[in-house]
N, C-alpha and C. Protein backbone atom coordinates (compact mmCIF):
# COMPACT_ATOMS: atom_id res chain seq x y z
N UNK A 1 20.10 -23.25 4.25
CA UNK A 1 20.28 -21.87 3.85
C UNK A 1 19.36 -21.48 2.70
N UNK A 2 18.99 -22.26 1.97
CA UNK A 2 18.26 -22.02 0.66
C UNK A 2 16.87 -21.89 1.49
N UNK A 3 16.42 -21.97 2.19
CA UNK A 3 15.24 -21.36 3.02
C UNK A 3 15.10 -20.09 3.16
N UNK A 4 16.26 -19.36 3.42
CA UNK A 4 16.21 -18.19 3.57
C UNK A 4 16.53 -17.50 2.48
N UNK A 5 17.31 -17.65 1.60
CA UNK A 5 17.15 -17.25 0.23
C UNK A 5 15.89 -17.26 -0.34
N UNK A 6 14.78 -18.25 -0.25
CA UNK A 6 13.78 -18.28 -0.91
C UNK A 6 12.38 -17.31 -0.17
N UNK A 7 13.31 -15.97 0.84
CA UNK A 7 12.14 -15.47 1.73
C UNK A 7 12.59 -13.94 1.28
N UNK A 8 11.53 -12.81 1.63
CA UNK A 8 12.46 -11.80 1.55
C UNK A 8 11.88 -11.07 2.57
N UNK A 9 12.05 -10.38 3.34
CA UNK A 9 11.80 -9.76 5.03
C UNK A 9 11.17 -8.36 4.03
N UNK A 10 9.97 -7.78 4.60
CA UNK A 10 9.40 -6.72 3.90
C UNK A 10 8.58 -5.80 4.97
N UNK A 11 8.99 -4.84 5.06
CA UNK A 11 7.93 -3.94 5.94
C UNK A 11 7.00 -2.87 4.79
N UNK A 12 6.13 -2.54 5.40
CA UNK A 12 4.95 -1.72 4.69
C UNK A 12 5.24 -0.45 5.00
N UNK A 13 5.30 0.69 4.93
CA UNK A 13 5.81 1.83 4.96
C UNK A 13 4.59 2.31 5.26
N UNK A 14 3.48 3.55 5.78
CA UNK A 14 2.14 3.86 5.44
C UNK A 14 2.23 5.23 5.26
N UNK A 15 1.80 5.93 5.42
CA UNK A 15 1.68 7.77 4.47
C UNK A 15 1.99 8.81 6.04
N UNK A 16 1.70 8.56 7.18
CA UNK A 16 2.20 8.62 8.40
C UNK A 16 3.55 8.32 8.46
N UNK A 17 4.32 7.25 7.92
CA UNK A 17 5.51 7.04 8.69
C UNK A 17 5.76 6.16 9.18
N UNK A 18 4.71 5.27 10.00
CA UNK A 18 4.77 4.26 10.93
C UNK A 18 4.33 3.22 9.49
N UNK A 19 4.94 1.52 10.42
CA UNK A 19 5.40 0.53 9.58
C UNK A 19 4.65 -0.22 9.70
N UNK A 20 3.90 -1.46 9.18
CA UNK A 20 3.81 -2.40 8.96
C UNK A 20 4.73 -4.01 9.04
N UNK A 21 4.92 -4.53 9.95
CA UNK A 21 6.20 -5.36 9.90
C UNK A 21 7.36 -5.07 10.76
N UNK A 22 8.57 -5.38 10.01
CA UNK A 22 8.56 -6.29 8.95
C UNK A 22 7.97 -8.03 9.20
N UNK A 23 8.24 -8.62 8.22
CA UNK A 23 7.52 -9.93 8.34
C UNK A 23 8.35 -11.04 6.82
N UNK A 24 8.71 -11.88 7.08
CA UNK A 24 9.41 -12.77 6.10
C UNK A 24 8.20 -13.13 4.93
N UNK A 25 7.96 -13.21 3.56
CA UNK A 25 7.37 -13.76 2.75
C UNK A 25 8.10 -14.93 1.85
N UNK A 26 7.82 -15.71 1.73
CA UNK A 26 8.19 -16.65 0.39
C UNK A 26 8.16 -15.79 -0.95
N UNK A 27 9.08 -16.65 -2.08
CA UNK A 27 9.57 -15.55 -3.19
C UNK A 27 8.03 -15.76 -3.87
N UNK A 28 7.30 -16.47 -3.79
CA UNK A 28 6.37 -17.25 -4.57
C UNK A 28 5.12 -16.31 -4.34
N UNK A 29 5.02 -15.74 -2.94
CA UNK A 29 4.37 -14.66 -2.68
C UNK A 29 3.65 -13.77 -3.59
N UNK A 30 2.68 -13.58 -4.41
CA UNK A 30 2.10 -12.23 -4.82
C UNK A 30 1.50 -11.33 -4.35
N UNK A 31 2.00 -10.46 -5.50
CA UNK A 31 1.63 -8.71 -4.69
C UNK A 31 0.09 -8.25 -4.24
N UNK A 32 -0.93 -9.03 -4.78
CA UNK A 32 -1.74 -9.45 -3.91
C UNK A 32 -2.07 -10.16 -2.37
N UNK A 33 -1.40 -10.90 -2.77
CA UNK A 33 -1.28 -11.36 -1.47
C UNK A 33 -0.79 -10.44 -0.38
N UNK A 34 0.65 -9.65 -0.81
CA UNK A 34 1.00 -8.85 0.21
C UNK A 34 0.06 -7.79 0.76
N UNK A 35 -0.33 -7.18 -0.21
CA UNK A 35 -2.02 -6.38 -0.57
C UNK A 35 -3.12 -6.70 0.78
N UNK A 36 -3.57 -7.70 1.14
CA UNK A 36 -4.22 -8.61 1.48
C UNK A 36 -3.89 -8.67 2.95
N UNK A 37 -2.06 -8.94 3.52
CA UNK A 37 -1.59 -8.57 4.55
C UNK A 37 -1.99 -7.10 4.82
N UNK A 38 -1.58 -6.12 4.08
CA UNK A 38 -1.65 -4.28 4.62
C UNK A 38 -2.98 -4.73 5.31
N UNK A 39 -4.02 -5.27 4.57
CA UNK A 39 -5.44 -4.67 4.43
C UNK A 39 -5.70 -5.23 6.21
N UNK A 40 -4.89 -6.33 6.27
CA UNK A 40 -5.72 -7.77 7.56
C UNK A 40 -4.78 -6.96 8.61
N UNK A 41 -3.56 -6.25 8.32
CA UNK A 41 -3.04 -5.77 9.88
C UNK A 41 -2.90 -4.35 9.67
N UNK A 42 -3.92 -3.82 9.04
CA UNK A 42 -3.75 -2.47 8.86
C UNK A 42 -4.41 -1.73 10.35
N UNK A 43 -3.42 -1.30 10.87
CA UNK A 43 -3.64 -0.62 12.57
C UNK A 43 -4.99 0.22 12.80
N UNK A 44 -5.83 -0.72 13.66
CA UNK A 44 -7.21 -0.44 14.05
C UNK A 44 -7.44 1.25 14.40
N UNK A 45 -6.84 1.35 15.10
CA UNK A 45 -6.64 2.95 15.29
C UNK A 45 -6.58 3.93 13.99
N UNK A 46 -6.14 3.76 12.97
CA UNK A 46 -5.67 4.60 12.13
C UNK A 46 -7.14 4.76 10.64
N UNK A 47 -8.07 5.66 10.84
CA UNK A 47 -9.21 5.74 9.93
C UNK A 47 -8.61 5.47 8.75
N UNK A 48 -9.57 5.34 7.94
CA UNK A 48 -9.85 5.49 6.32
C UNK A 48 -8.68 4.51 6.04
N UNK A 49 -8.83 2.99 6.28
CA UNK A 49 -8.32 2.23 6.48
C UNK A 49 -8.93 1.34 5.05
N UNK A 50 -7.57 0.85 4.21
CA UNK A 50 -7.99 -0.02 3.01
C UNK A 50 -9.01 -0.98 3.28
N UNK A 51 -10.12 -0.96 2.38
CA UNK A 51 -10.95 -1.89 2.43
C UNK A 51 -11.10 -3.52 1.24
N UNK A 52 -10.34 -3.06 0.29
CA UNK A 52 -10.13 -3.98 -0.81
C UNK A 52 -8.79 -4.15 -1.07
N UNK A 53 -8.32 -4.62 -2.25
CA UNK A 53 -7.07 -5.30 -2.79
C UNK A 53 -7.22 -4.02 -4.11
N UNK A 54 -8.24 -3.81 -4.44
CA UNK A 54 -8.06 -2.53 -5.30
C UNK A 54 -7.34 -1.21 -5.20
N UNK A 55 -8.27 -0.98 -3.61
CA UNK A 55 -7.93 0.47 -3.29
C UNK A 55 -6.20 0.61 -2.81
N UNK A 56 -5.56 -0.58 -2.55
CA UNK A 56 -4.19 -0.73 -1.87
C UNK A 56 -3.05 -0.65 -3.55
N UNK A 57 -1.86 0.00 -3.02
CA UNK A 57 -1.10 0.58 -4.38
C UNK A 57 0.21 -0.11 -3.44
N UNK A 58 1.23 -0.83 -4.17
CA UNK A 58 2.32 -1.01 -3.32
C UNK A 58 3.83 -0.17 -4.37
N UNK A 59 4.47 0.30 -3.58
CA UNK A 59 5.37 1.11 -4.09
C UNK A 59 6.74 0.39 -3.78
N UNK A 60 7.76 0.24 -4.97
CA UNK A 60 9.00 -0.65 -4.04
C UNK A 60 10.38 -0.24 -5.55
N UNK A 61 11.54 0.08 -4.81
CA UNK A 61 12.18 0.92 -5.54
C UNK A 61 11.34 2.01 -6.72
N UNK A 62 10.94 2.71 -6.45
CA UNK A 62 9.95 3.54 -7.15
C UNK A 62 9.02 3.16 -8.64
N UNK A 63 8.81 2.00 -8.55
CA UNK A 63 7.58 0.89 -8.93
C UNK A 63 6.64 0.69 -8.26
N UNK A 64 5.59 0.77 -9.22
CA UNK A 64 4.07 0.59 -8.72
C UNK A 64 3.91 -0.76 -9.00
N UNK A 65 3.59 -1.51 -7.91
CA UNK A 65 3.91 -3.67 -8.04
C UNK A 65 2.41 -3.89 -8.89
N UNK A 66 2.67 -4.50 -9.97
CA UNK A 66 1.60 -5.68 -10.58
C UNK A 66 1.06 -6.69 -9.83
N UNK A 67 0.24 -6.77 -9.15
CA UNK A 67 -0.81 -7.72 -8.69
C UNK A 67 -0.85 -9.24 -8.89
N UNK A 68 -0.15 -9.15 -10.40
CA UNK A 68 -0.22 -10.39 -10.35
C UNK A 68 1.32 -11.28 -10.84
N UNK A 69 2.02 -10.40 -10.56
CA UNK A 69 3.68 -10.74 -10.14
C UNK A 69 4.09 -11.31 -8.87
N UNK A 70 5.41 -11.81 -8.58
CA UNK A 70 5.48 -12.23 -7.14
C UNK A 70 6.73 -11.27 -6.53
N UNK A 71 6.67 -11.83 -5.36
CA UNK A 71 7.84 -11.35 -4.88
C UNK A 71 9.39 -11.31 -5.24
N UNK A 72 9.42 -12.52 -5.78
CA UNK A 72 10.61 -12.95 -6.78
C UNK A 72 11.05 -11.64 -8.13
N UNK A 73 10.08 -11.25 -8.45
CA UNK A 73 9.50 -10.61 -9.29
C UNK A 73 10.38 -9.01 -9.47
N UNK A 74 10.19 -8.73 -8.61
CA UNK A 74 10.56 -7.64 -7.49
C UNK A 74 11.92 -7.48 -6.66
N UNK A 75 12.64 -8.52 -6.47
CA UNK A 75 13.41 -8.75 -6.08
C UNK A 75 14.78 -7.82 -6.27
N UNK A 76 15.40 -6.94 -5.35
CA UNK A 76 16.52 -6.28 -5.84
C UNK A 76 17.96 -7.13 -5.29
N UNK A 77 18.68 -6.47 -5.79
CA UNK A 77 20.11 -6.84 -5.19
C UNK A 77 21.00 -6.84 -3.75
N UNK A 78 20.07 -5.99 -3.46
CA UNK A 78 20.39 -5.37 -2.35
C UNK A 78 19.46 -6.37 -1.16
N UNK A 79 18.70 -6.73 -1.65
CA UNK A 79 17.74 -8.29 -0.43
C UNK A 79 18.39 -9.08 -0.17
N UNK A 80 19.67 -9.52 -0.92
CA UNK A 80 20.27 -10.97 -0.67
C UNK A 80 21.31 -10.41 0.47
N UNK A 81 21.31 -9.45 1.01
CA UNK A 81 22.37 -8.81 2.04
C UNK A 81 21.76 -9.71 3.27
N UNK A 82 22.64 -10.18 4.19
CA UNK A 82 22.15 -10.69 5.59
C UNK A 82 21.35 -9.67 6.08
N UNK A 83 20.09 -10.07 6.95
CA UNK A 83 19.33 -8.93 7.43
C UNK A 83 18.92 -7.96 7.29
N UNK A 84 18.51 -7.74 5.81
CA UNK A 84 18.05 -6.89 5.14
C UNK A 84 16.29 -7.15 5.17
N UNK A 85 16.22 -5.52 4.70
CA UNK A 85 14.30 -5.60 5.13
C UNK A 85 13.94 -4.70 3.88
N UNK A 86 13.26 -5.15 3.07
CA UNK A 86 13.14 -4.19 1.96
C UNK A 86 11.35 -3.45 2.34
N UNK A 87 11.68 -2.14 2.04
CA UNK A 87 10.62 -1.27 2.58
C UNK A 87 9.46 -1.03 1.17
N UNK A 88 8.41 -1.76 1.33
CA UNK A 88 7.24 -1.67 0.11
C UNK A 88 6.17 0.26 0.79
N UNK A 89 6.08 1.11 0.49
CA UNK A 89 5.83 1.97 0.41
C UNK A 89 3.94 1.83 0.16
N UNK A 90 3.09 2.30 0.65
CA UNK A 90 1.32 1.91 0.95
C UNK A 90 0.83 3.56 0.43
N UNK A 91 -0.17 3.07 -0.95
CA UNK A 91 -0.75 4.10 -1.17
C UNK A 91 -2.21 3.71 -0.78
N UNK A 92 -3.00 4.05 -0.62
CA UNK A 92 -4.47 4.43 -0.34
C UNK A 92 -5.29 5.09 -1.52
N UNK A 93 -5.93 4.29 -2.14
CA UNK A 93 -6.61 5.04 -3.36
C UNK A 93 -8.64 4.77 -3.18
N UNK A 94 -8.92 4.95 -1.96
CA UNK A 94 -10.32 4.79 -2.03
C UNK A 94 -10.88 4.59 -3.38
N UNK A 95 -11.85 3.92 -3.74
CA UNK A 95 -12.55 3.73 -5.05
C UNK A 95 -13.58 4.99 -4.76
N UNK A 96 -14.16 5.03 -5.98
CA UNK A 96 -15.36 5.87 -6.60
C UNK A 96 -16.25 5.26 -6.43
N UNK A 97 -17.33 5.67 -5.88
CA UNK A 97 -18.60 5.09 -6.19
C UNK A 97 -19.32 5.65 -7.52
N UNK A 98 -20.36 5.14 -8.03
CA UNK A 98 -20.53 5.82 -9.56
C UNK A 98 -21.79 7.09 -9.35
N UNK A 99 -22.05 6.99 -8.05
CA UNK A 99 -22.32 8.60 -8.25
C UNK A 99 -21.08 9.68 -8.17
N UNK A 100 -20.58 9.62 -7.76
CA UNK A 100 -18.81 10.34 -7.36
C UNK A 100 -18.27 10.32 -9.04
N UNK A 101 -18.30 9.25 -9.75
CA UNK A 101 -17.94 9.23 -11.16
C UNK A 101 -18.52 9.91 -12.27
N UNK A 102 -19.83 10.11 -12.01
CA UNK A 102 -20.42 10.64 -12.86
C UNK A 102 -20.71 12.11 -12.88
N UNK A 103 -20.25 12.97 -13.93
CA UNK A 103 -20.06 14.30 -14.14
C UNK A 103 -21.36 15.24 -13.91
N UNK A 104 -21.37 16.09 -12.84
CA UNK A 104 -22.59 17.00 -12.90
C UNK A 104 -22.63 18.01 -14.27
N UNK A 105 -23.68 18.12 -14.14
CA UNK A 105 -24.23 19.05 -15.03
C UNK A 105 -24.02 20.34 -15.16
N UNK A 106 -23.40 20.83 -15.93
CA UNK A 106 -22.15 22.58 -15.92
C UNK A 106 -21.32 22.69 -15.29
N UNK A 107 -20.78 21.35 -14.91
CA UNK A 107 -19.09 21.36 -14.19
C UNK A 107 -18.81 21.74 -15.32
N UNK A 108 -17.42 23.01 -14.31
CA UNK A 108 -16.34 23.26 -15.67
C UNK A 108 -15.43 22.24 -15.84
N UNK A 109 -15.22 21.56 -14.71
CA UNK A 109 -14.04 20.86 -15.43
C UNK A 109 -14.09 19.82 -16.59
N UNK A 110 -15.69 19.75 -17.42
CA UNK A 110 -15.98 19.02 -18.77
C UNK A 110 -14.79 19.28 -19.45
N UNK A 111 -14.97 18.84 -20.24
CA UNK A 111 -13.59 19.15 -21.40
C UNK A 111 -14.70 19.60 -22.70
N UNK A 112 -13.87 20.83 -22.61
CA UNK A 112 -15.23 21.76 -23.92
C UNK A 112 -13.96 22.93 -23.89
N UNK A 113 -14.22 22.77 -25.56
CA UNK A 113 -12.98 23.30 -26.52
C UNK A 113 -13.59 24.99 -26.11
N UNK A 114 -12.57 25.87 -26.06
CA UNK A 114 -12.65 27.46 -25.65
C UNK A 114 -12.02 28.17 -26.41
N UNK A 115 -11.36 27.54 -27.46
CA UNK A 115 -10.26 27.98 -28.25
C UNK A 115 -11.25 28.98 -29.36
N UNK A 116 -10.71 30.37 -30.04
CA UNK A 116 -11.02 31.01 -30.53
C UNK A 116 -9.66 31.10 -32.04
N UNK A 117 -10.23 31.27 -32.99
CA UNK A 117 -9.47 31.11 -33.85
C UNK A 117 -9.87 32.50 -35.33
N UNK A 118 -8.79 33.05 -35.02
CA UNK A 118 -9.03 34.42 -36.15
C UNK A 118 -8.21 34.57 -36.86
C-alpha cells in the first residue's frame, strides 16, 4: 500500500478544456519534470504548442508550482482520497525574443512622467 501513497494521479488541464492524462507520478517527482511531460505529450494537433520548460506555468490549488519543488511538495489533503486525480492547470507563456523585448523608439507605452504641477 505504501506504493500508492508514495504516487499522486495528476491530469494537466490545457486553456481549451481538454486534458492531459491523468497519469500516476512518484512524490519525488519535480515540477519540472512534470513540465517536461505537458511539453513530450502535448497533443500534435493543437498549435502554439510549449516548446521549453520555461514557457510551461503549472497551476494547482491556485499556486503557481516552483520548478524546483516536488510533488510531495504540493501535495493536498484531498490526494490521499482513494482514486483521486488532482487537476494541475497549463499556462503557455511563449518567451520573448530580444527583438520583441526591446522598446521602439516613441512608443508611448515608455514610462515618461506627464505630471504637471502648479
Amino acid at each position: 500500500m505504501a506504493e500508492v501513497d508514495d504516487q499522486l494521479e495528476i491530469k494537466f488541464r490545457l486553456n481549451d478544456g481538454s486534458d492531459i492524462g491523468p497519469k500516476a507520478f512518484p512524490d519525488a517527482t519535480t515540477v519540472a519534470a512534470l513540465k517536461e511531460t505537458v511539453i513530450s505529450q502535448w497533443p500534435r494537433e493543437k498549435e502554439n504548442g510549449p516548446r521549453t520548460v520555461k514557457e510551461v506555468k503549472l497551476i494547482s490549488a491556485g499556486k503557481v508550482l516552483d520548478n524546483n519543488k516536488t510533488v510531495k511538495d504540493y501535495r493536498s489533503p484531498v490526494s490521499t482520497l482513494v482514486d483521486s486525480v488532482t487537476t494541475m492547470h497549463v499556462i503557455i507563456q511563449p518567451l520573448l525574443t530580444e527583438k520583441e523585448k526591446k522598446p521602439k523608439d516613441g512608443d508611448p507605452k515608455m514610462n515618461k512622467c506627464v505630471c504637471s504641477i502648479m
